[in-house]
Protein backbone atom coordinates (compact mmCIF):
# COMPACT_ATOMS: atom_id res chain seq x y z
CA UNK A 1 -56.52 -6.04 51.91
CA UNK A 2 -59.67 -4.95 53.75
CA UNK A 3 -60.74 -1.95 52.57
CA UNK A 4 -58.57 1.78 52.81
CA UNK A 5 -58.41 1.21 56.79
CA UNK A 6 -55.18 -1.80 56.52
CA UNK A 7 -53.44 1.28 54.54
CA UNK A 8 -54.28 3.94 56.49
CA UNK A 9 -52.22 2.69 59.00
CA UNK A 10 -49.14 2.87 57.25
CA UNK A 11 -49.72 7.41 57.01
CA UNK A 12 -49.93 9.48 59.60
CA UNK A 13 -52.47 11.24 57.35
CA UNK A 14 -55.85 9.64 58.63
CA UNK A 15 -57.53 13.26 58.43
CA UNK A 16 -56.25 14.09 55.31
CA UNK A 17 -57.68 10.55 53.63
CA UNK A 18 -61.06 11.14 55.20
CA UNK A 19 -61.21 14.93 53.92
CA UNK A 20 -60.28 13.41 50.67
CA UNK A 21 -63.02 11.33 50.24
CA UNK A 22 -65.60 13.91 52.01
CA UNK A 23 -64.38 16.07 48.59
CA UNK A 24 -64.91 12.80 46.05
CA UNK A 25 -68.99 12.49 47.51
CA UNK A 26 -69.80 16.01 47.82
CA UNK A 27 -68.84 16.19 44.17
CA UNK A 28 -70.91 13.02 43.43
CA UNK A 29 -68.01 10.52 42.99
CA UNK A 30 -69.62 7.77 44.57
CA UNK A 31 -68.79 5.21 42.33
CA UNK A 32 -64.84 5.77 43.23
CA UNK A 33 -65.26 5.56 46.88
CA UNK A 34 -67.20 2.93 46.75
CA UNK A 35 -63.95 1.00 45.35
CA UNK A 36 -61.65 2.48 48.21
CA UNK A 37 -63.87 1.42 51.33
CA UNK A 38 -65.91 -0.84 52.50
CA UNK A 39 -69.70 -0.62 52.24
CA UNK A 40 -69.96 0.56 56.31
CA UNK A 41 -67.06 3.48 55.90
CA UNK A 42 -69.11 4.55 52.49
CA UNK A 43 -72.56 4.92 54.22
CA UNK A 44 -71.17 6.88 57.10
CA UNK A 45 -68.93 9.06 54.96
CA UNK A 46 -72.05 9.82 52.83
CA UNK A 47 -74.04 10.55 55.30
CA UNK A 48 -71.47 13.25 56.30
CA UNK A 49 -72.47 15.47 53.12
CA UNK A 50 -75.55 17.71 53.62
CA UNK A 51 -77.93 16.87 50.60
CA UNK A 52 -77.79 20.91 49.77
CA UNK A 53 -73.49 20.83 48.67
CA UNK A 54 -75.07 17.55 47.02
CA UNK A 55 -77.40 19.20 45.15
CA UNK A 56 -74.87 22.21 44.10
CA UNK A 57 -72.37 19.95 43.05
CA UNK A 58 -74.76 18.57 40.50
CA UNK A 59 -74.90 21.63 37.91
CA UNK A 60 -71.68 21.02 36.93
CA UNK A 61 -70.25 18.34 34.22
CA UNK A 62 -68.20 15.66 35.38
CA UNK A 63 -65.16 17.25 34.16
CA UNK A 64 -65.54 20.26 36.06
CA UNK A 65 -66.20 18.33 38.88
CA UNK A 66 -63.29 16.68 38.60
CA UNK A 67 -61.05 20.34 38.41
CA UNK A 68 -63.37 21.65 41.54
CA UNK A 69 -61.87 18.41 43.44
CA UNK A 70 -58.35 19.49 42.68
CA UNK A 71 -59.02 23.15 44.07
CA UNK A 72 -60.72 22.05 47.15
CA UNK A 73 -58.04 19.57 47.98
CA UNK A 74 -55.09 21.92 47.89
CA UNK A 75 -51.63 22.49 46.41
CA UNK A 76 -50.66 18.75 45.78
CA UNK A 77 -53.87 17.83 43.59
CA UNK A 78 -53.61 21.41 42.05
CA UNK A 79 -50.19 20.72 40.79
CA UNK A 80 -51.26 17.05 39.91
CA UNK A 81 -54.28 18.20 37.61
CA UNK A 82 -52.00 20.93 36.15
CA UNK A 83 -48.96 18.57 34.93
CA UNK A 84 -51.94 16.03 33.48
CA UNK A 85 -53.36 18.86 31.52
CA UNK A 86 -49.87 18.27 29.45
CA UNK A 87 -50.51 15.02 28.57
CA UNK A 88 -53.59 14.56 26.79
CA UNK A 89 -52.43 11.18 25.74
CA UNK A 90 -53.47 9.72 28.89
CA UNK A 91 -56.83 11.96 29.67
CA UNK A 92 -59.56 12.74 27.59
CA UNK A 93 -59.36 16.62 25.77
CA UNK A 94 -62.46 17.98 27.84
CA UNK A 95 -60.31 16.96 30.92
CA UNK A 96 -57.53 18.89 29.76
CA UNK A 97 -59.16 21.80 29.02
CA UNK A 98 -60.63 21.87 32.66
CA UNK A 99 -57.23 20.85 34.27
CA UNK A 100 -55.72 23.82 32.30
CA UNK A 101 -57.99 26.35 34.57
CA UNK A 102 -56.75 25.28 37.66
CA UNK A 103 -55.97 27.87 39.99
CA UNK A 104 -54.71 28.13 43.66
CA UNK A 105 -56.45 29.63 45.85
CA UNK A 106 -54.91 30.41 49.25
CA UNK A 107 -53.91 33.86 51.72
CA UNK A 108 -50.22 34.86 51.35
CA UNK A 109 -48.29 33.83 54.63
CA UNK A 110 -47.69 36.12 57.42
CA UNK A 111 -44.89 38.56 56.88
CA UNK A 112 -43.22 36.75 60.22
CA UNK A 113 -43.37 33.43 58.02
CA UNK A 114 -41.40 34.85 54.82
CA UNK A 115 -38.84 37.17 56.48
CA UNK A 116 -37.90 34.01 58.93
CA UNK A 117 -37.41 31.68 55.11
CA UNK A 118 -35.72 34.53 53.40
CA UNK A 119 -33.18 34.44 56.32
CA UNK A 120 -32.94 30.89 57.26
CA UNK A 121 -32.09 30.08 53.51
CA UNK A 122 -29.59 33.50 52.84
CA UNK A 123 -28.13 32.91 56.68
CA UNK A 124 -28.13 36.93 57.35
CA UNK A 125 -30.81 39.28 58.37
CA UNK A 126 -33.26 40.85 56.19
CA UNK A 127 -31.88 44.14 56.72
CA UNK A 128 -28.27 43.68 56.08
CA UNK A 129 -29.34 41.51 52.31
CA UNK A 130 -31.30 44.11 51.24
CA UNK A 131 -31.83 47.69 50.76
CA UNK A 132 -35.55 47.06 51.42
CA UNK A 133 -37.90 44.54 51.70
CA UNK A 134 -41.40 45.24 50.81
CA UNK A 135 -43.51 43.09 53.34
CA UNK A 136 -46.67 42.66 51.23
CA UNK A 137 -46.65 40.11 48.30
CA UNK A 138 -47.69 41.74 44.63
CA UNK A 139 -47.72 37.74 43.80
CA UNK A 140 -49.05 34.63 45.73
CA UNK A 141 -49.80 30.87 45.08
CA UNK A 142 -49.72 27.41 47.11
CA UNK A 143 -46.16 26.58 46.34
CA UNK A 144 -44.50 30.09 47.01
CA UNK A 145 -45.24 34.36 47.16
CA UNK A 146 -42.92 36.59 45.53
CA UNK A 147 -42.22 40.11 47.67
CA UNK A 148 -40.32 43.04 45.87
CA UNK A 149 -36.82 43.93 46.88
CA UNK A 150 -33.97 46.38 46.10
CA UNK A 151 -30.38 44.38 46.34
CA UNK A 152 -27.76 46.63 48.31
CA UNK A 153 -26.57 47.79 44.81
CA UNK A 154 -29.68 49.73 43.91
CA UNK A 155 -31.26 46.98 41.54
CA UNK A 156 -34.91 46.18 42.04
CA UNK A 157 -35.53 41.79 42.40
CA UNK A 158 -38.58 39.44 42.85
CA UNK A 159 -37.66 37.31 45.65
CA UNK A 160 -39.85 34.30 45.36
CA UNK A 161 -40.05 32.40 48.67
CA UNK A 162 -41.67 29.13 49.09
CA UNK A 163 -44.08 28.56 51.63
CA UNK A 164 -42.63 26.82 54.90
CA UNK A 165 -43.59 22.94 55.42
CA UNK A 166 -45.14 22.77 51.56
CA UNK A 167 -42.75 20.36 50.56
CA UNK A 168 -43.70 18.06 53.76
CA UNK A 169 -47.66 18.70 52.91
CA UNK A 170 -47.08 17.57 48.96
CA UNK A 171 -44.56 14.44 50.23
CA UNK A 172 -47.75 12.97 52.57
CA UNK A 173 -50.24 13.62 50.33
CA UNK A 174 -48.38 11.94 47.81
CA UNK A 175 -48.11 8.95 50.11
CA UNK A 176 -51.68 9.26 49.93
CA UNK A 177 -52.20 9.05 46.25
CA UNK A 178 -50.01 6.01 45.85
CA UNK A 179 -51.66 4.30 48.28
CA UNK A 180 -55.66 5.22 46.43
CA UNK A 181 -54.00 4.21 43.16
CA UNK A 182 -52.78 0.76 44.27
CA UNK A 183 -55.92 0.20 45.60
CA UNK A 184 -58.01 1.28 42.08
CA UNK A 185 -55.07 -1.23 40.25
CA UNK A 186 -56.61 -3.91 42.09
CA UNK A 187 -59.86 -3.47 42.49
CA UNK A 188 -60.47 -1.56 38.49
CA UNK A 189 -58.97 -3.96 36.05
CA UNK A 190 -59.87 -1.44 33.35
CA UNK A 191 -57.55 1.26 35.12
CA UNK A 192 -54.17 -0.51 34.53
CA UNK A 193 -53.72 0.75 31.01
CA UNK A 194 -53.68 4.40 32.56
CA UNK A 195 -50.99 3.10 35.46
CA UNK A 196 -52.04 5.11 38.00
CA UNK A 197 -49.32 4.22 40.30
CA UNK A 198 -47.03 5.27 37.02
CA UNK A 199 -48.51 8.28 37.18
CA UNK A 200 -48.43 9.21 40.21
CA UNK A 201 -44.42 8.42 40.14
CA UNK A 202 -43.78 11.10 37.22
CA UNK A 203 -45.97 13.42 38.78
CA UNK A 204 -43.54 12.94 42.40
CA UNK A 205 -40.24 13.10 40.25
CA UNK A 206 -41.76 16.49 38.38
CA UNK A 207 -42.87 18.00 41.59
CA UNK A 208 -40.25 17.16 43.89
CA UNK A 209 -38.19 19.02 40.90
CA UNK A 210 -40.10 22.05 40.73
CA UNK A 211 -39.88 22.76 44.62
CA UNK A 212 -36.24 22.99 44.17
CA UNK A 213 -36.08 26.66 43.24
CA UNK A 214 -32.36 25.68 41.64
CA UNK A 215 -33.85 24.32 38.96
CA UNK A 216 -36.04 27.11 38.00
CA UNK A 217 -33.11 29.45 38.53
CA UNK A 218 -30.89 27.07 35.71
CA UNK A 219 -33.58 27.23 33.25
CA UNK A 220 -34.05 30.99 33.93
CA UNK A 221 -30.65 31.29 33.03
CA UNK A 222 -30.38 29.22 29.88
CA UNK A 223 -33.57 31.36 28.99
CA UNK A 224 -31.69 33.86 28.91
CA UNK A 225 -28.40 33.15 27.62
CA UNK A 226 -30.45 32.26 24.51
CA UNK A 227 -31.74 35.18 23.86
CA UNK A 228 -28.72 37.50 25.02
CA UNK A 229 -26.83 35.95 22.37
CA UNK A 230 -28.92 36.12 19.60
CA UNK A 231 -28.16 38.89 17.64
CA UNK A 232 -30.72 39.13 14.88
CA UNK A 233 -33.17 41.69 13.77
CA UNK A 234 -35.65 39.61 14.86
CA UNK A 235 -35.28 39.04 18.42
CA UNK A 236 -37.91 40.17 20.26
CA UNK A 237 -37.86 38.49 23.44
CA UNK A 238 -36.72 39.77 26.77
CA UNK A 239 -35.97 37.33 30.25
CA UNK A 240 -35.18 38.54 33.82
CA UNK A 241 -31.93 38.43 35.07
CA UNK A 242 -30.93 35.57 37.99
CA UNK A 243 -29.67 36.73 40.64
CA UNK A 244 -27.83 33.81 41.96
CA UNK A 245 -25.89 34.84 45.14
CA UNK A 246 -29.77 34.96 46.59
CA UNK A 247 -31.28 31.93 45.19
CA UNK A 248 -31.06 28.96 47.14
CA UNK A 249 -33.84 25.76 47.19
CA UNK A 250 -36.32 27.78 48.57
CA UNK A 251 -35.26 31.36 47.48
CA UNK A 252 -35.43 32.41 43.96
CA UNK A 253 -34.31 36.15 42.94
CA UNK A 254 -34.94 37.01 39.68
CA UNK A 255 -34.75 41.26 38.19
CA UNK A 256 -37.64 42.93 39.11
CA UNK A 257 -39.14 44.14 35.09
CA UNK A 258 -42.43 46.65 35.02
CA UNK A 259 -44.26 46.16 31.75
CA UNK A 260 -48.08 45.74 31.32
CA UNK A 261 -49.85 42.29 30.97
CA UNK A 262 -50.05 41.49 27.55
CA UNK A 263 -54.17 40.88 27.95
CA UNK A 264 -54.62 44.65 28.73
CA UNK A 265 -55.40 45.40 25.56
CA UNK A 266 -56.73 48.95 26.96
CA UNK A 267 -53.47 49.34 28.72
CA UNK A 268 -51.83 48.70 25.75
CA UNK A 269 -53.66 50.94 23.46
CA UNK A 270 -52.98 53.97 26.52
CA UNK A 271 -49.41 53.52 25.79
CA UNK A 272 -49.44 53.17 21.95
CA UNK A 273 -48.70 49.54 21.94
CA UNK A 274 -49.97 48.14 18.92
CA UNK A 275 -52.14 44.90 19.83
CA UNK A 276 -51.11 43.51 16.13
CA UNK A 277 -47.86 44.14 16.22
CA UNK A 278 -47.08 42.31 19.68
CA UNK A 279 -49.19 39.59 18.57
CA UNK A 280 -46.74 39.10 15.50
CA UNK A 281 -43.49 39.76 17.87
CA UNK A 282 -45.65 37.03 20.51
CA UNK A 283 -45.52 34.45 17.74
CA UNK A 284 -42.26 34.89 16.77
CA UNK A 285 -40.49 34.72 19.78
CA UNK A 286 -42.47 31.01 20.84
CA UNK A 287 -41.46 29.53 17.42
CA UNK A 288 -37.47 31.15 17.80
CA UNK A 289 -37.53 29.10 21.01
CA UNK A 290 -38.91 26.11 19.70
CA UNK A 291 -37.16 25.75 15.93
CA UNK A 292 -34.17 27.81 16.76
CA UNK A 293 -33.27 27.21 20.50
CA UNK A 294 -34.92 24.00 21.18
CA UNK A 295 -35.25 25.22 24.79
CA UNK A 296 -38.76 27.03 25.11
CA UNK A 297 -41.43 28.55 27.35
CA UNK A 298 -44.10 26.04 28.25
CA UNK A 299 -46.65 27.83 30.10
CA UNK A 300 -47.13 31.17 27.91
CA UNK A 301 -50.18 32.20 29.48
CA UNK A 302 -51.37 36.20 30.02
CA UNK A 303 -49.75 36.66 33.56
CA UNK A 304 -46.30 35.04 32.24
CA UNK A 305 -45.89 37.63 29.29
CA UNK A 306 -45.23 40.92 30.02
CA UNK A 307 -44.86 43.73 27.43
CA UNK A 308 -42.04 46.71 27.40
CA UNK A 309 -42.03 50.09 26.28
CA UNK A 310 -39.49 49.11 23.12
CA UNK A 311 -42.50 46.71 22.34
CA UNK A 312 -40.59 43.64 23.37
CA UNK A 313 -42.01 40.80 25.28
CA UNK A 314 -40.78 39.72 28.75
CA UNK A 315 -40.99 36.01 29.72
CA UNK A 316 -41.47 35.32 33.38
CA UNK A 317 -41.81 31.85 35.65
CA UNK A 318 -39.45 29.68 34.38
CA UNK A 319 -40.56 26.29 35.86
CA UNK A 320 -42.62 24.11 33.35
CA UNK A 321 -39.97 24.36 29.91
CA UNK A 322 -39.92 22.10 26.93
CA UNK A 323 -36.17 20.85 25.84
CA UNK A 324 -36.32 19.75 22.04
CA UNK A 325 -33.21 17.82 20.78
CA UNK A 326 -31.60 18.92 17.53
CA UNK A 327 -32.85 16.03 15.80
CA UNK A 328 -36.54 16.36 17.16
CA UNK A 329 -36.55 20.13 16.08
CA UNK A 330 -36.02 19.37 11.86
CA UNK A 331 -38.44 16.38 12.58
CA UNK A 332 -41.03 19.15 13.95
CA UNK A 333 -40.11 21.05 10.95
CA UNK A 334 -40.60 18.64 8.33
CA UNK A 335 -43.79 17.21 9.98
CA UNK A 336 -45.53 20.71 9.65
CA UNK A 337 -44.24 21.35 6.23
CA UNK A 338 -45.90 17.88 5.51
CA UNK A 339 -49.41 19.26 6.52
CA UNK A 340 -49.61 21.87 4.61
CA UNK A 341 -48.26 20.61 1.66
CA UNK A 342 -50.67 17.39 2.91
CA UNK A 343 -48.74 15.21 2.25
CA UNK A 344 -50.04 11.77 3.72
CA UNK A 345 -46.74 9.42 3.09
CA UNK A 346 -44.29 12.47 4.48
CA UNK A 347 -46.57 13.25 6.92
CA UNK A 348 -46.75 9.30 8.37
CA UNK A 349 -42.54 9.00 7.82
CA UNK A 350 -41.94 12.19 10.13
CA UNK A 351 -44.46 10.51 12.96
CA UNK A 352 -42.31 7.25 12.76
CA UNK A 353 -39.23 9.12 13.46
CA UNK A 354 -40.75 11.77 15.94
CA UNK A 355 -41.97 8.54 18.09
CA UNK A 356 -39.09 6.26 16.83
CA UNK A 357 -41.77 3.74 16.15
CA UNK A 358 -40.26 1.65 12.83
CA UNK A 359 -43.33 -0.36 12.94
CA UNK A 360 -46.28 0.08 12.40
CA UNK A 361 -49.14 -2.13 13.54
CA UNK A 362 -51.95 -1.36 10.76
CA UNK A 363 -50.00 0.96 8.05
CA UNK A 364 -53.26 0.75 5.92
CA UNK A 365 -55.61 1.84 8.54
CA UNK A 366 -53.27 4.72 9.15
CA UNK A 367 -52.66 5.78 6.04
CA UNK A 368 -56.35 5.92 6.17
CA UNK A 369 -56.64 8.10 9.22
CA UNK A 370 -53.96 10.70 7.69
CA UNK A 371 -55.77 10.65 4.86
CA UNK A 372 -59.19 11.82 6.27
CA UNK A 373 -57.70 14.20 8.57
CA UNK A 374 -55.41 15.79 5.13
CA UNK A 375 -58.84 15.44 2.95
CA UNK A 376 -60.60 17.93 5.67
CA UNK A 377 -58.37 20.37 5.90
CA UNK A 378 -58.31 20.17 1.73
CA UNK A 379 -61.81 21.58 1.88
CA UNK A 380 -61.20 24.31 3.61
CA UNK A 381 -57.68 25.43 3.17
CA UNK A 382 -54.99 24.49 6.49
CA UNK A 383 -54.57 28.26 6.61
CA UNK A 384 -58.21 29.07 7.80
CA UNK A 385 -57.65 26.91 10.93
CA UNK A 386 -55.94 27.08 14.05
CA UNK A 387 -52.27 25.48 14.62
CA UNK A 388 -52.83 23.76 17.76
CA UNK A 389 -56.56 22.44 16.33
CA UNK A 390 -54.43 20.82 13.49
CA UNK A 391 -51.96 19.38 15.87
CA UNK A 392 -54.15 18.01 18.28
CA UNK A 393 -56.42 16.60 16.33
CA UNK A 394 -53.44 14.53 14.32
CA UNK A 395 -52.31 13.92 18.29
CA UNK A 396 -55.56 12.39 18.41
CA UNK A 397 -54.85 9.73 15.34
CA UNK A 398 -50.92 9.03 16.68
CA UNK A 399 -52.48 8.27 20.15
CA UNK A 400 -54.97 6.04 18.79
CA UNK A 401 -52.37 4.07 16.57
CA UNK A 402 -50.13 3.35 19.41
CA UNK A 403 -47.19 5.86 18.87
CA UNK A 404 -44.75 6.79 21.42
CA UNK A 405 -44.56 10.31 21.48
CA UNK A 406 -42.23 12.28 23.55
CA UNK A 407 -43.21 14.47 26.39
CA UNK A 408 -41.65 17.53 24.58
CA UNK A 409 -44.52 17.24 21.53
CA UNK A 410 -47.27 17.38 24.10
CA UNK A 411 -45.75 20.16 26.17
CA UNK A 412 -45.03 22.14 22.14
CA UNK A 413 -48.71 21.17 21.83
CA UNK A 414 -49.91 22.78 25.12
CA UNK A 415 -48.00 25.70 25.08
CA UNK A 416 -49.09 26.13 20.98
CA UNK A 417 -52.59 26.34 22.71
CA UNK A 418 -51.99 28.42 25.30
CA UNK A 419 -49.93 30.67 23.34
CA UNK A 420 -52.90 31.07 20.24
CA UNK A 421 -55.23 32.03 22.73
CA UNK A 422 -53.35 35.31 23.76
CA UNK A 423 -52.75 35.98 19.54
CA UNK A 424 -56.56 35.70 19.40
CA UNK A 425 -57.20 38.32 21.78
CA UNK A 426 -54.19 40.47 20.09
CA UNK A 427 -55.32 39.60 16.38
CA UNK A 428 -57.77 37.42 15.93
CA UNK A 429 -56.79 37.14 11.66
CA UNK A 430 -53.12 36.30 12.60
CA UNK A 431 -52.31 33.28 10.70
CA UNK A 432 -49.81 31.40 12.89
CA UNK A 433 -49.27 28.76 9.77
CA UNK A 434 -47.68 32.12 7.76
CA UNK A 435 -45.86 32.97 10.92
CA UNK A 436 -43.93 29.82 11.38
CA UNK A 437 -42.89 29.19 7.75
CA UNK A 438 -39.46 30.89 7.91
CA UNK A 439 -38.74 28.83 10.76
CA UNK A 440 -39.52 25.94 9.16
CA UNK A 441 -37.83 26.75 6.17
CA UNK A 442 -34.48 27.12 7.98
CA UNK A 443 -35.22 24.21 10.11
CA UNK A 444 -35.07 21.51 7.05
CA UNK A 445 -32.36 23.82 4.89
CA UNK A 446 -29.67 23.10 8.07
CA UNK A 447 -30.72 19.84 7.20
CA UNK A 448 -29.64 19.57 3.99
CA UNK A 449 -27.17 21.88 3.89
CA UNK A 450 -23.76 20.08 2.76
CA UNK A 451 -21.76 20.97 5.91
CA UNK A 452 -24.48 19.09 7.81
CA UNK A 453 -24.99 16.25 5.20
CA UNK A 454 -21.00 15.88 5.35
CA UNK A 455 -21.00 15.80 9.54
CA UNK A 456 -23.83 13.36 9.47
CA UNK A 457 -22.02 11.10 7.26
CA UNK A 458 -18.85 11.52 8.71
CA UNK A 459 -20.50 10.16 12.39
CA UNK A 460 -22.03 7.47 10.23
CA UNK A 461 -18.22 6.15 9.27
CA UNK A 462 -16.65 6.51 11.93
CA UNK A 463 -19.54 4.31 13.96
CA UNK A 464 -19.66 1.82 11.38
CA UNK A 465 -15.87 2.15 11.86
CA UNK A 466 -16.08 1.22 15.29
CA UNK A 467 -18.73 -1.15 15.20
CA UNK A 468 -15.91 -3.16 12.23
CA UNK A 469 -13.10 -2.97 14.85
CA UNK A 470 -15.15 -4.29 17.69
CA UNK A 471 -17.20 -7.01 15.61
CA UNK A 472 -14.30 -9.53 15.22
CA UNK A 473 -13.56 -9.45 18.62
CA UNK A 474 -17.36 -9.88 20.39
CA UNK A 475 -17.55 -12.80 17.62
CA UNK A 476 -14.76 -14.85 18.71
CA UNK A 477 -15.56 -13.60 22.46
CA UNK A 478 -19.07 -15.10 21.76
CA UNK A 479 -17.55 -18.36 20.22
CA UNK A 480 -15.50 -19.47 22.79
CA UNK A 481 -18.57 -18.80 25.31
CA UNK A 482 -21.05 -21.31 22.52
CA UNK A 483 -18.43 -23.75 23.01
CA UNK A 484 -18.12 -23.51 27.00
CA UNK A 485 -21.83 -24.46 27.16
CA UNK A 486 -22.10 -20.24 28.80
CA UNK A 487 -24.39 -18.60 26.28
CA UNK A 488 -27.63 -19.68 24.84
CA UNK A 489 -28.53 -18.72 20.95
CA UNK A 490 -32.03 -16.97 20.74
CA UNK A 491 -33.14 -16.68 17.09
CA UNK A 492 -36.11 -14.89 17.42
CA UNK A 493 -36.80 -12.01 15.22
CA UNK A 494 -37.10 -9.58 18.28
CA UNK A 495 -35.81 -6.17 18.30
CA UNK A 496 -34.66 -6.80 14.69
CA UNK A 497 -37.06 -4.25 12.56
CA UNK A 498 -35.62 -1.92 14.99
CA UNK A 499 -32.00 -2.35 13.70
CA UNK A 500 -33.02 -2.56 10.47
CA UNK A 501 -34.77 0.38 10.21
CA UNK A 502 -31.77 2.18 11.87
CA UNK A 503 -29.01 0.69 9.23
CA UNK A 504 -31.70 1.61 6.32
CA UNK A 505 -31.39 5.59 7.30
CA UNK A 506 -27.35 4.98 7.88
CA UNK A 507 -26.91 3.84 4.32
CA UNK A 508 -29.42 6.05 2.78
CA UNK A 509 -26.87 8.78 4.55
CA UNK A 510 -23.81 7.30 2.99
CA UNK A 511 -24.96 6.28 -0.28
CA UNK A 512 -26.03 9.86 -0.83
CA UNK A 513 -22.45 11.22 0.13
CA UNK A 514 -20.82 9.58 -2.57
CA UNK A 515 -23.57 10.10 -5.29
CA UNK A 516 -23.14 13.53 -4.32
């Protein structure tokens, strides 16, 4: 393939490849374009940057470069640097960090342009849905604004209303990026292990997602339900109501909740809302979500927290959430209790079932690893440092010795971040290790609590059960196909540590049922 021209043809979006590499030399990233064109397209696209935006772009570090691209090229690379910042198994930490400030940066649309959405999606004139419609956004981003309205029955709503055509903008310029990261496979050997066209399909599937405003509107809801039913003194939480006979694809109504933003400390203070107290109710309500729901807010930063005069915190945007499955949440559990009892053998155990990795390439430079990383915080006691430093930092070791992590531990990870950043500002001496302990505590007790144990082992018979009943039959099935010349006999050891590890835990599991 000659160069980026042969592909260009395929797009409509000619402009929109030339603006994009315009952006990668005015921020110095010569080296990239040089790999996507041909020398003659390079010189003359270089040539197009005055030496002055040259010259600007050079007092900043290649990471913040990299976030200043992102802005400058709109929605679809916004969104794209904001959904890496989650992984930071597949970018380095400084990159993260930068990724994580990415804002958008564009005018709300004309009043015209919302009031002809809000009726095209709700079929019915903006007068006859609502009471009133307040023209002006009080919120606005690439992907949507959200105007205040009062439904016919007197209740006050935040219609969110995506921007028209954005989904047809993020769909080309996706085309786009698929097409710049097939060319970097071939032409950067050293770039496959990152699979940029991989990447660039989960970031499609996640965004494609998130523009369908249903799926915000089911997670606001299970949001929630959780915390409507949950009944104990220690539910401090509060979520919008959904209003669903006005949320459509493109039209999300959620209740309409005053409270002050829970970074004004001054605010705060005016109203005799104690800054040490709602960091304490803050921290509590993430780790309910996380070890009690296993359904939990994954973008907890200042302008998605709102605090209430009863001193309860309001959740708001509901479309970046971390599911944890039972299973994964007493894992979580029994991994933290691990580090701070640093212990190096628990600790490695509750990685290997977190990642279901059975095997492990170089146990004895791992134990190693765990080792150094339990020795330091033996120095200075785990308490004195920050959750998320811990985790990341033992991220850092898993990533390195080839563990398979699911997406929910890096999202837990990010939001652990984001969250200890607004406890810092609220109470800087708040020790979040103290904080989660109960949770932790009742995370491993269901575990071992005899109903459980008796359930568990219980599933355990009746698939061992199953797996008896069917094994006589798939044997002589398998038989009769050996001696029809229809099935060939692989006796490789492949896959086998797998099942062995799994029948291990399964008789463990049984065996202690009857000792007990």
């Amino acid at each position: 393939m000659n160069g980026f021209f042969n592909i260009k043809g395929k797009y409509r979006s000619i402009a929109r490849y030339n603006q994009i590499l315009k952006v990668l030399l005015k921020y110095g990233f010569e080296d990239l374009v040089r790999h996507l064109e041909e020398r003659k397209t390079f010189t003359f696209f270089r040539r197009l940057i005055p030496k002055k935006r040259k010259a600007h772009a050079m007092q900043f570090t290649k990471w913040e470069k990299m976030r200043l691209v992102c802005e400058e090229l709109g929605p679809t690379f916004v969104k794209f640097g904001q959904i890496l910042s989650n992984r930071p198994d597949l970018i380095p930490f400084e990159l993260v960090l930068e990724f994580e400030k990415l804002q958008d940066k564009v005018p709300p649309m004309r009043e015209s342009e919302a009031i002809e959405m809000v009726e095209s999606e709700l079929e019915g004139k903006v007068d006859n849905l609502f009471a009133w419609f307040e023209s002006k956004p009080f919120a606005s981003a690439s992907v949507a604004q959200v105007h205040k309205v009062t439904l016919k029955n007197g209740k006050r709503a935040a219609l969110k209303i995506q921007r028209p055509g954005i989904k047809e903008i993020i769909i080309e310029d996706i085309k786009v990026m698929y097409a710049v990261a097939e060319v970097l496979e071939r032409r950067i050997p050293s770039i496959k292990s990152f699979d940029p066209i991989g990447l660039v399909k989960n970031f499609e599937i996640s965004i494609i997602k998130e523009l369908d405003f249903i799926n915000e509107s089911i997670n606001a809801q299970r949001f929630y339900n959780n915390i409507v039913n949950d009944s104990g003194q220690d539910q401090f939480a509060y979520s919008p109501k959904v209003y669903q006979d006005f949320t459509t694809e493109r039209i999300l109504a959620l209740e309409f909740v005053n409270g002050i933003k829970i970074d004004r400390l001054g605010r705060l203070k005016e109203k005799d809302l104690d800054p040490l107290l709602l960091a304490k109710r803050l921290s509590i309500t993430f780790f309910k979500q996380v070890f009690e729901y296993g359904f939990f807010h994954a973008d907890p930063h200042p302008g998605n927290l709102l605090v209430l005069p009863n001193r309860h915190i309001c959740y708001l945007d509901f479309g970046m959430m971390g599911s944890i499955l039972p299973r994964d949440v007493k894992l979580f559990g029994e991994l933290f209790i691990a580090i701070t009892r640093k212990d190096v053998r628990k600790i490695i155990t509750s990685l290997q079932d977190i990642s279901n990795t059975p095997v492990i390439g170089d146990m004895r430079e791992l134990e190693f690893d765990i080792n150094e990383f339990v020795e330091k915080y033996y120095v200075r006691d785990v308490h004195d440092h920050e959750m998320s430093t811990v985790l990341l930092e033992l991220k850092d070791i898993i990533v390195n010795h080839g563990f398979k992590v699911p997406t929910h531990f890096y999202l837990f990870a990010r939001a652990l971040v984001t969250i200890e950043g607004v406890i810092r500002k609220l109470d800087p001496d708040l020790d979040q290790f103290e904080m989660v302990r109960p949770f932790l505590s009742k995370s491993v007790s269901r575990k071992y609590n005899p109903i459980e144990m008796g359930r568990k082992v219980l599933n355990s018979i009746y698939e061992m059960t199953d797996y008896m009943e069917a094994f006589p039959r798939d044997l002589k099935n398998a038989v009769r196909k050996i001696n029809k010349g229809q099935i060939e006999v692989d006796l490789t050891h492949k896959g086998v540590d797998a099942v062995v590890h799994t029948m291990h835990r399964i008789t463990k599991q049984v065996v202690t049922a009857f000792i007990m």
